[in-house]
N, C-alpha and C. Protein backbone atom coordinates (compact mmCIF):
# COMPACT_ATOMS: atom_id res chain seq x y z
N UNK A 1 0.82 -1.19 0.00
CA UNK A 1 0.00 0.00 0.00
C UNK A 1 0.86 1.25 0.00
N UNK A 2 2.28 1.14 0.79
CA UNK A 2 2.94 2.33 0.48
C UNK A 2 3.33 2.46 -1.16
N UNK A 3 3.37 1.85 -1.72
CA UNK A 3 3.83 1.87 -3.15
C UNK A 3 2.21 2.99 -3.64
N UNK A 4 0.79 2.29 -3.23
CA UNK A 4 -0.21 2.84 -3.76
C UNK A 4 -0.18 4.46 -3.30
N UNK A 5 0.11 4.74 -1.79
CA UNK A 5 0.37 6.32 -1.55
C UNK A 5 1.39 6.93 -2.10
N UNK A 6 2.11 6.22 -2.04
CA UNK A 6 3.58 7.16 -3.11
C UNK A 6 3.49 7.36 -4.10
N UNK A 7 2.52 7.25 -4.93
CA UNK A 7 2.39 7.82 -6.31
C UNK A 7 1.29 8.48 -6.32
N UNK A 8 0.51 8.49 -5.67
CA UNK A 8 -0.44 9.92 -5.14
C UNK A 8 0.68 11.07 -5.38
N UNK A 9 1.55 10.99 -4.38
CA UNK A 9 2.45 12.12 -3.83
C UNK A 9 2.75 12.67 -5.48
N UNK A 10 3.78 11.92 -6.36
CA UNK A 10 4.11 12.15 -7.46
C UNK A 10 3.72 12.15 -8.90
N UNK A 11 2.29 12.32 -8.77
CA UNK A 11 1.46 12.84 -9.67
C UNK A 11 1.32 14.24 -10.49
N UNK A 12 2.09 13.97 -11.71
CA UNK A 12 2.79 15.39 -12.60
C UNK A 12 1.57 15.50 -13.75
N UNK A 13 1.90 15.95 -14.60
CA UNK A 13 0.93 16.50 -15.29
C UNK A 13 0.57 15.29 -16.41
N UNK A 14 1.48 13.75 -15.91
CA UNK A 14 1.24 12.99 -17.64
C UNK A 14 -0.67 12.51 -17.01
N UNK A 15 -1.13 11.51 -17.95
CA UNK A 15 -2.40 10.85 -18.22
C UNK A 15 -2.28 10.08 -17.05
N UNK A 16 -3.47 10.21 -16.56
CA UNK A 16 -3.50 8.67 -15.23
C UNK A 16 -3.08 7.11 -15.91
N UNK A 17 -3.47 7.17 -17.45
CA UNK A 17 -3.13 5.85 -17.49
C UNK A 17 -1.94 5.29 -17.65
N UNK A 18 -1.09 6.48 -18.38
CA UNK A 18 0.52 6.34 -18.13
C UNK A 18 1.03 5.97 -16.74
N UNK A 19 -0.11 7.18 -15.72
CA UNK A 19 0.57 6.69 -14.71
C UNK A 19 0.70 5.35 -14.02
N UNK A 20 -0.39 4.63 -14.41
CA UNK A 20 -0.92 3.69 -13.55
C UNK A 20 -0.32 2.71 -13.96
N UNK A 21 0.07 2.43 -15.21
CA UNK A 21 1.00 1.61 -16.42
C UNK A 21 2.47 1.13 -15.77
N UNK A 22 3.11 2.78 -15.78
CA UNK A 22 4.49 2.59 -15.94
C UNK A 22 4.76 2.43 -14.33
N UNK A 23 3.90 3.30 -13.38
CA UNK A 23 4.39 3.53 -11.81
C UNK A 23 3.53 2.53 -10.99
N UNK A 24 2.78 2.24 -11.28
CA UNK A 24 1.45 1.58 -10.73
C UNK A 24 1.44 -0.06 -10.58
N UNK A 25 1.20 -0.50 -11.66
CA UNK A 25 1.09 -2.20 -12.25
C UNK A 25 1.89 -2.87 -11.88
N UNK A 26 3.12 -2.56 -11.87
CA UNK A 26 4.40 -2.76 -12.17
C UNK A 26 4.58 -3.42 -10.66
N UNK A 27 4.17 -2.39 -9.55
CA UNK A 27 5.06 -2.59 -8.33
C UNK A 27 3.78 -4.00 -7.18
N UNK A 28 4.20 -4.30 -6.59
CA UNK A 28 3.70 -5.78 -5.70
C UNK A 28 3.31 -4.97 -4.70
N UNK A 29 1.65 -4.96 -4.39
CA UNK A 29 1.52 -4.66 -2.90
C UNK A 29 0.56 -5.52 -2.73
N UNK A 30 0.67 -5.53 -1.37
CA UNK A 30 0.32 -6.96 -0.79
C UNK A 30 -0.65 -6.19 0.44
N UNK A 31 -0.60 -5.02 1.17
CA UNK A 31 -1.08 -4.85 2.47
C UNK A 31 -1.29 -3.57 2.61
N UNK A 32 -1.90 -2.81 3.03
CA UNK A 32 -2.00 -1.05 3.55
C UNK A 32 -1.17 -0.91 4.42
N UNK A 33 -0.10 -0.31 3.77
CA UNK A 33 0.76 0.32 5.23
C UNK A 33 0.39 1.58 5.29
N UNK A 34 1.69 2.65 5.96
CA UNK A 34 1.38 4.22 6.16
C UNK A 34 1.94 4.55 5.85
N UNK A 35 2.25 4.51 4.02
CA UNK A 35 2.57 5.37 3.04
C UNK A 35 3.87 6.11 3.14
N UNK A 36 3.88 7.17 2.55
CA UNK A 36 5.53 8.02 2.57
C UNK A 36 5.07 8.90 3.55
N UNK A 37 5.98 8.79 4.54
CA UNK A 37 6.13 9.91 5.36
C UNK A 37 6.55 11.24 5.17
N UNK A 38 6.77 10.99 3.67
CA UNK A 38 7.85 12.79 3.55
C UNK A 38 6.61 13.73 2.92
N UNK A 39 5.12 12.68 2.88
CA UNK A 39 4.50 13.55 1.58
C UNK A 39 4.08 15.36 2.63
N UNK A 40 3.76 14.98 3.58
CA UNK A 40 3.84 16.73 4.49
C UNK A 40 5.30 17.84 4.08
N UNK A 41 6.22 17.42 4.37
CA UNK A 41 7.25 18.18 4.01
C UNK A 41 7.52 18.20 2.38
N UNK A 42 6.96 17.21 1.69
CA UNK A 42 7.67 17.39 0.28
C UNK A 42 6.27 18.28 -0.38
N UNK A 43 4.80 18.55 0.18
CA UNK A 43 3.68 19.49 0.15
C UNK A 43 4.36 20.63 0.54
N UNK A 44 5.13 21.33 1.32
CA UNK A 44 5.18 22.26 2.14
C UNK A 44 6.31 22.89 1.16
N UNK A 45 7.39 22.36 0.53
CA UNK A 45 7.96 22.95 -0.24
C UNK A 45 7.48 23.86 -1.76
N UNK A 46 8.01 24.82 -2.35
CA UNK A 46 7.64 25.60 -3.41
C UNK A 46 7.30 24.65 -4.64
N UNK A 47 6.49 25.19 -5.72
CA UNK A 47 6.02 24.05 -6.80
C UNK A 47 4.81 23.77 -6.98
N UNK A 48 4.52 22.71 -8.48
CA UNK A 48 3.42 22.33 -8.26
C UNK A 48 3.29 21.05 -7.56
N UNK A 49 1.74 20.45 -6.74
CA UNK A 49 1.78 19.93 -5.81
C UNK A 49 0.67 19.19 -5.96
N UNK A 50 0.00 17.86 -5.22
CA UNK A 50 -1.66 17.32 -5.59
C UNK A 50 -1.77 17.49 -4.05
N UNK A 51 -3.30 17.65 -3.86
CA UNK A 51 -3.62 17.24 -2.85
C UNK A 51 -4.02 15.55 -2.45
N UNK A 52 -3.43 15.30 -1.66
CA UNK A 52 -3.20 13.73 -1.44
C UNK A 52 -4.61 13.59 -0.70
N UNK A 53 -5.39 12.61 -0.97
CA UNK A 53 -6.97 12.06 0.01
C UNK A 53 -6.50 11.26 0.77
N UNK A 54 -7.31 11.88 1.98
CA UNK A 54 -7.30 11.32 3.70
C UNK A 54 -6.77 9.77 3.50
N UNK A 55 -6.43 9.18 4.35
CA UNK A 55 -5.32 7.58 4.59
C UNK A 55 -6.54 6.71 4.52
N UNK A 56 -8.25 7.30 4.67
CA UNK A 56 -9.13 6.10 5.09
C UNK A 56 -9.74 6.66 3.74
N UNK A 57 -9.64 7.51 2.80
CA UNK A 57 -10.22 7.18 1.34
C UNK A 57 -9.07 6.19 0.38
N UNK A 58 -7.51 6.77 0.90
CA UNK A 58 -7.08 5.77 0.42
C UNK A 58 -7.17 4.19 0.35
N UNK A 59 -7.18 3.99 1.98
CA UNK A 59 -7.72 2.37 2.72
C UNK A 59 -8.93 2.01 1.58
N UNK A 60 -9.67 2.79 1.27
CA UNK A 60 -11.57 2.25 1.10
C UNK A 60 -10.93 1.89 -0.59
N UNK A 61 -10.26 2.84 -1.16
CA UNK A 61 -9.99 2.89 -2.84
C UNK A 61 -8.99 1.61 -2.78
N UNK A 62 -8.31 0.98 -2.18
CA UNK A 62 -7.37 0.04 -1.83
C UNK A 62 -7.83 -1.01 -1.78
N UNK A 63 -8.63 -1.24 -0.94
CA UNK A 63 -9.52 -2.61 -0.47
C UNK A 63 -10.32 -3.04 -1.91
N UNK A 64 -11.27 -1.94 -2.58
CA UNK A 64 -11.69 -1.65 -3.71
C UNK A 64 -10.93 -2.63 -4.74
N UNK A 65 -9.87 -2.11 -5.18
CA UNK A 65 -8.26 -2.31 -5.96
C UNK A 65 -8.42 -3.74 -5.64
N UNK A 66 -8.02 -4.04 -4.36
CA UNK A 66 -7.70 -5.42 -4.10
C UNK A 66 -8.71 -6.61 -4.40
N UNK A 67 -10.02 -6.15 -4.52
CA UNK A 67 -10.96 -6.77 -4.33
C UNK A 67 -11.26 -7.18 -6.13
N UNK A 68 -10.98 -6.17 -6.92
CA UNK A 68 -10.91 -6.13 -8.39
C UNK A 68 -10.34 -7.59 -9.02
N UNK A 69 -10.97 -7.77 -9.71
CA UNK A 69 -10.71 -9.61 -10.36
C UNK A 69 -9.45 -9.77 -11.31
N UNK A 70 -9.47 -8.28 -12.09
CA UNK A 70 -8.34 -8.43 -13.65
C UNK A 70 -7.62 -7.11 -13.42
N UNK A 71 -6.42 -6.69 -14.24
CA UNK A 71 -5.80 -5.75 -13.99
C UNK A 71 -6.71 -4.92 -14.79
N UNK A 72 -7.81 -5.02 -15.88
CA UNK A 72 -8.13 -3.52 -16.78
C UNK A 72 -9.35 -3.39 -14.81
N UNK A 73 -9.87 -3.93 -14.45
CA UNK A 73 -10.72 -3.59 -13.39
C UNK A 73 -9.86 -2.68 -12.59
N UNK A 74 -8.70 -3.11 -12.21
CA UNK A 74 -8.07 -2.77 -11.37
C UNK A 74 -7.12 -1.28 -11.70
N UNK A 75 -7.11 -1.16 -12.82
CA UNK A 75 -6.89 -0.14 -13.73
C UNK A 75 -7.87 1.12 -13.57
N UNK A 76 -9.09 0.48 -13.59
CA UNK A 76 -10.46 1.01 -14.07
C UNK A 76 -10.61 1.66 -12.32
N UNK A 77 -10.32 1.07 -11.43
CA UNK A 77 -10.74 1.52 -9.83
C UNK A 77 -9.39 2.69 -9.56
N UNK A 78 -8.02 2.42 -10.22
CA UNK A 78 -7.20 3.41 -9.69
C UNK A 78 -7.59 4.88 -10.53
N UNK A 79 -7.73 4.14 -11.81
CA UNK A 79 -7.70 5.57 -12.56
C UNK A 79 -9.40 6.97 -12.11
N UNK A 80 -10.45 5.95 -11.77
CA UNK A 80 -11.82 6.64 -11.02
C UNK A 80 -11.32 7.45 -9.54
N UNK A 81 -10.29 7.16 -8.88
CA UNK A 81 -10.11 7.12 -7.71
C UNK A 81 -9.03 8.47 -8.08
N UNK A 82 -8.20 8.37 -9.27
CA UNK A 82 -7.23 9.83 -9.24
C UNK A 82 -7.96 10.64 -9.94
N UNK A 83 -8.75 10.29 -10.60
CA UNK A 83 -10.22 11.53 -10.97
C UNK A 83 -10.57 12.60 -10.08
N UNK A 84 -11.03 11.52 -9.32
CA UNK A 84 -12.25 12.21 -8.01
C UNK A 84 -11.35 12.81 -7.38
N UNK A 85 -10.11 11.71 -6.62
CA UNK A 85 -9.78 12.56 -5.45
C UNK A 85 -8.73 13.32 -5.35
N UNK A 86 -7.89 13.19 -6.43
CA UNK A 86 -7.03 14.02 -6.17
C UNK A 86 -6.52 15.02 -7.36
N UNK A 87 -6.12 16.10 -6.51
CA UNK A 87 -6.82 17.48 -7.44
C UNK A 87 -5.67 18.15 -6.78
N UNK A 88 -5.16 19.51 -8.06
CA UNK A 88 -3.79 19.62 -8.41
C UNK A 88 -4.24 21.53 -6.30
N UNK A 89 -3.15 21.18 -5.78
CA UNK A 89 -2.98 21.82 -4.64
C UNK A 89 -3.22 24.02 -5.16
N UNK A 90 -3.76 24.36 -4.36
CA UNK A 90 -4.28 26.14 -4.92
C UNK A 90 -3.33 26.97 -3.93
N UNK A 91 -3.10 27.82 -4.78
CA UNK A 91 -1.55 28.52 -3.50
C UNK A 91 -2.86 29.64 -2.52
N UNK A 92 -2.78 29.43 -1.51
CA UNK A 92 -3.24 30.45 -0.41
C UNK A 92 -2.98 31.31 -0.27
N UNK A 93 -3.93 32.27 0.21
CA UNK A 93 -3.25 34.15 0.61
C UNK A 93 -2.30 34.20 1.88
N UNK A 94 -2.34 33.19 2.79
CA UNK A 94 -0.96 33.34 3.82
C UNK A 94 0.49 32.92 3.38
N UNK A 95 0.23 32.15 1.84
CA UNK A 95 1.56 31.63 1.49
C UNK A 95 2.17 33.06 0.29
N UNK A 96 1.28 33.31 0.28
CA UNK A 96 1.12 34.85 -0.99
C UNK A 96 1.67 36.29 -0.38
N UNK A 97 1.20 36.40 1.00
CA UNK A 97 1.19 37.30 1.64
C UNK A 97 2.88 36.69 2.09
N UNK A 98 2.88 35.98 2.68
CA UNK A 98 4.45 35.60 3.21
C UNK A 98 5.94 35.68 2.53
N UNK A 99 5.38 35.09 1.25
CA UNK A 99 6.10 34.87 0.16
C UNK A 99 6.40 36.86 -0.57
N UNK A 100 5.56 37.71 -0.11
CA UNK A 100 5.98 38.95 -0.80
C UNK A 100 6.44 39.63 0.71
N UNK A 101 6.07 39.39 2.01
CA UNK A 101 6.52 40.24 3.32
C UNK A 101 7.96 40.22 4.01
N UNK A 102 8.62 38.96 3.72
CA UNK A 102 9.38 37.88 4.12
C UNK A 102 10.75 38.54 3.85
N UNK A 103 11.48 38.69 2.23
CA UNK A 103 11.93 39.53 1.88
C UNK A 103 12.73 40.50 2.47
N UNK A 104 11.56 42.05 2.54
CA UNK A 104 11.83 42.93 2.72
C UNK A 104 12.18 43.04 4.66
N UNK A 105 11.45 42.40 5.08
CA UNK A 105 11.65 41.74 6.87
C UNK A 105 12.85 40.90 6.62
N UNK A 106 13.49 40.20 6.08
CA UNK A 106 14.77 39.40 6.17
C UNK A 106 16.11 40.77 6.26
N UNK A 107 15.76 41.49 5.38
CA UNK A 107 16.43 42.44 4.76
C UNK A 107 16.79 43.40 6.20
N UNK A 108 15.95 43.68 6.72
CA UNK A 108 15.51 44.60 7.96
C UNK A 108 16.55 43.94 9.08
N UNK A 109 15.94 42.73 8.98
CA UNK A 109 16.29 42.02 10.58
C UNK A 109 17.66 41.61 10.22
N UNK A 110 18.60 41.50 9.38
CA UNK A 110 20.19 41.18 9.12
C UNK A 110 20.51 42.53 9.36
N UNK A 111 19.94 43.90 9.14
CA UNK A 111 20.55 44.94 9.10
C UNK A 111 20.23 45.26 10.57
N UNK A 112 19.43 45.33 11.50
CA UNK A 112 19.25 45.19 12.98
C UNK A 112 20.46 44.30 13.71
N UNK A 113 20.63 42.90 13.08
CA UNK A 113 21.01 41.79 13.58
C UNK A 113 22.83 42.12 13.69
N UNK A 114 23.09 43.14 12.32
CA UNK A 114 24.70 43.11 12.16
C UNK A 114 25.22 44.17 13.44
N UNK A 115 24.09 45.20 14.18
CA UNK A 115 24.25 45.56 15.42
C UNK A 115 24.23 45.32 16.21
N UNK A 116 23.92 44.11 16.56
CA UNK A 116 23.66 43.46 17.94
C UNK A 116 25.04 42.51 17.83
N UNK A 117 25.94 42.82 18.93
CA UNK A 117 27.52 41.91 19.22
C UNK A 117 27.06 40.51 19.29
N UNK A 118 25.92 39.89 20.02
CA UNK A 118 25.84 38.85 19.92
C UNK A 118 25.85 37.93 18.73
N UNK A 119 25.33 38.21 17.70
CA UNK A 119 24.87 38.34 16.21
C UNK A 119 25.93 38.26 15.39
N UNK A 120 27.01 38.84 15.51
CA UNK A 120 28.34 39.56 14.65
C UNK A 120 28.39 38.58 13.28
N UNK A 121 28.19 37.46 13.99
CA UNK A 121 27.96 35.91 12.67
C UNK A 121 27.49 36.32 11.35
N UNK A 122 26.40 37.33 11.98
CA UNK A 122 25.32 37.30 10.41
C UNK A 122 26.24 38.24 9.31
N UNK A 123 27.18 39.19 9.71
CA UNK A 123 27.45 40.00 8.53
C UNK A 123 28.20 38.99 7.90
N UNK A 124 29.02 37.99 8.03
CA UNK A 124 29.37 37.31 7.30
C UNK A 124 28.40 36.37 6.39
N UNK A 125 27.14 36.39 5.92
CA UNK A 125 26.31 35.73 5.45
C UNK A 125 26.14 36.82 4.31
N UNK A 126 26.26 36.63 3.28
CA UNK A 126 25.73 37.05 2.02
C UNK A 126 23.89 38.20 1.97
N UNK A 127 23.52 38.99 1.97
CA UNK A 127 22.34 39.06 1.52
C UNK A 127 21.91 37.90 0.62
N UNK A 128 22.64 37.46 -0.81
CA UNK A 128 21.97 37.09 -1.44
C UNK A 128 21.68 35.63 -1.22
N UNK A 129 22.31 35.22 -0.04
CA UNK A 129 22.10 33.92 0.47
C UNK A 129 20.87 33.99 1.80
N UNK A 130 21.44 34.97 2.49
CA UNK A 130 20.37 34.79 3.68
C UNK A 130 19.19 35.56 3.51
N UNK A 131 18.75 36.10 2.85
CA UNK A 131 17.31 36.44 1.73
C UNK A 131 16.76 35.17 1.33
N UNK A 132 17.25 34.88 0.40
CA UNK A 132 16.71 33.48 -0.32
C UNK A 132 15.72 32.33 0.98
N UNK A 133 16.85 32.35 2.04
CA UNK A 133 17.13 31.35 2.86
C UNK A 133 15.79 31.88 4.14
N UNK A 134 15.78 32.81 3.88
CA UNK A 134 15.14 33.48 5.03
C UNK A 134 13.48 33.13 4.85
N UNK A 135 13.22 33.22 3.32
CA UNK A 135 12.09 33.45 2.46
C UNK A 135 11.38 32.25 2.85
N UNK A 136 12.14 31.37 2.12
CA UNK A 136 12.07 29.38 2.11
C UNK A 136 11.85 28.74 3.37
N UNK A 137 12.61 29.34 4.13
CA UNK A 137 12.30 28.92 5.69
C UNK A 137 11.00 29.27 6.37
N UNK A 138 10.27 30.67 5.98
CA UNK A 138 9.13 30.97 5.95
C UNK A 138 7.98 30.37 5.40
N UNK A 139 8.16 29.92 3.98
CA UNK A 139 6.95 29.87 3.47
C UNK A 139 6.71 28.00 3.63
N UNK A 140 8.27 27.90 3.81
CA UNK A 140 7.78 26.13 4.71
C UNK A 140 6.69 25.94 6.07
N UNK A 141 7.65 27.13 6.75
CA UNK A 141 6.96 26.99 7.95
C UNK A 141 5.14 27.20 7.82
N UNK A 142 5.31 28.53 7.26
CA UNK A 142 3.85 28.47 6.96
C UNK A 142 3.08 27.25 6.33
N UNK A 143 3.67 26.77 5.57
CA UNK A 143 2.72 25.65 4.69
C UNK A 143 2.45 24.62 5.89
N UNK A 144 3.56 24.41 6.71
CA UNK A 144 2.97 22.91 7.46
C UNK A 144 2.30 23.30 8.43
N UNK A 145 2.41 24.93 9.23
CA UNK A 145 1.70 25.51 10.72
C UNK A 145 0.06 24.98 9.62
N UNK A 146 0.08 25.81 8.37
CA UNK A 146 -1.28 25.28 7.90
C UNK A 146 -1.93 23.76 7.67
N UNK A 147 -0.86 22.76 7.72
CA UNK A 147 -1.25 22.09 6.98
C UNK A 147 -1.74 21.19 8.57
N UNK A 148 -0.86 21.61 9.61
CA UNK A 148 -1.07 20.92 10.73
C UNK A 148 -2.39 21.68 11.52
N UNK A 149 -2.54 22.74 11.15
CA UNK A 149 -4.36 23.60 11.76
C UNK A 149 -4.87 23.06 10.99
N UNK A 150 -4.86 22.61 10.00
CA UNK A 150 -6.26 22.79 9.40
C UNK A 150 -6.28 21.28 9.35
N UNK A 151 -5.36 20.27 9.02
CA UNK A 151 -5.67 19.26 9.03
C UNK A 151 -5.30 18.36 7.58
C-alpha cells in the first residue's frame, strides 16, 4: 500500500493511465501500510503539488483495488479514484502574503542583527544567500503551521 500512496504524492501532469501503467502495475503490494512519510514536508515545499486524500479514502480505494478480479478492473478503480480525489494543490493568501513580506523583513532584521555583538555571525552571510534562505524557511513553515491547523 505504500507503493499505492507514493504515487499519489508524485502525480505530474502525464495521463492517469501512463501513470498507472508505468508507476502503478508494475510494483507488488500486498497490504495497507502508512505510506511516505515525507508527503507533508515534500507538500510544504515551493512548486506544483496534488492534494493527497485522507489515509481512510485511500484504505476504502485500496480494499476496492484489491478486491478487483483483472488488472483492466483494477486499472479502471485506480484511474476513477485519481479523478475524483485528487486534485492539483491552490496557492493560499498566507503563502502569498508571506512569500511577498518575508523579503523585505529578512532584509531589515540582518541589518538590525549586524548591530547586535551577539549576532556579529550574520554580517558574514551574504544578503543574497540569507534572503533566499530566510524566504524558504518561511513559506515552509507556513505551509505545514497550515497544513497541521487545518488538518
Amino acid at each position: 500500500m505504500a507503493a499505492f500512496q507514493r504515487h499519489l504524492t508524485h502525480l505530474q501532469d502525464g495521463d492517469v493511465h501512463e501513470l498507472h501503467g508505468k508507476r502503478f502495475a508494475n510494483n507488488t503490494v500486498a497490504k495497507f501500510g502508512n505510506g511516505n512519510p515525507s508527503t507533508g514536508m515534500n507538500a510544504a515545499l515551493p512548486g506544483k503539488h496534488y492534494d493527497v486524500p485522507l489515509p481512510k479514502e485511500v484504505k476504502v480505494c485500496f480494499e476496492e483495488w484489491q478486491r478487483a478480479d483483472d488488472d483492466t478492473e483494477k486499472k479502471k478503480v485506480f484511474i476513477d479514484f485519481m479523478r475524483k480525489k485528487v486534485n492539483l494543490s491552490q496557492l493560499d493568501d498566507s503563502t502569498l502574503i508571506t512569500g511577498l513580506v518575508t523579503p523585505p523583513a529578512a532584509m531589515a532584521a540582518k541589518r538590525a542583527g549586524e548591530s547586535v555583538p551577539q549576532l556579529k555571525l550574520i554580517k558574514a552571510i551574504p544578503d543574497v544567500i540569507f534572503v533566499p534562505s530566510a524566504t524558504m524557511l518561511a513559506l515552509v513553515t507556513v505551509k505545514l503551521s497550515r497544513k497541521m491547523v487545518l488538518g
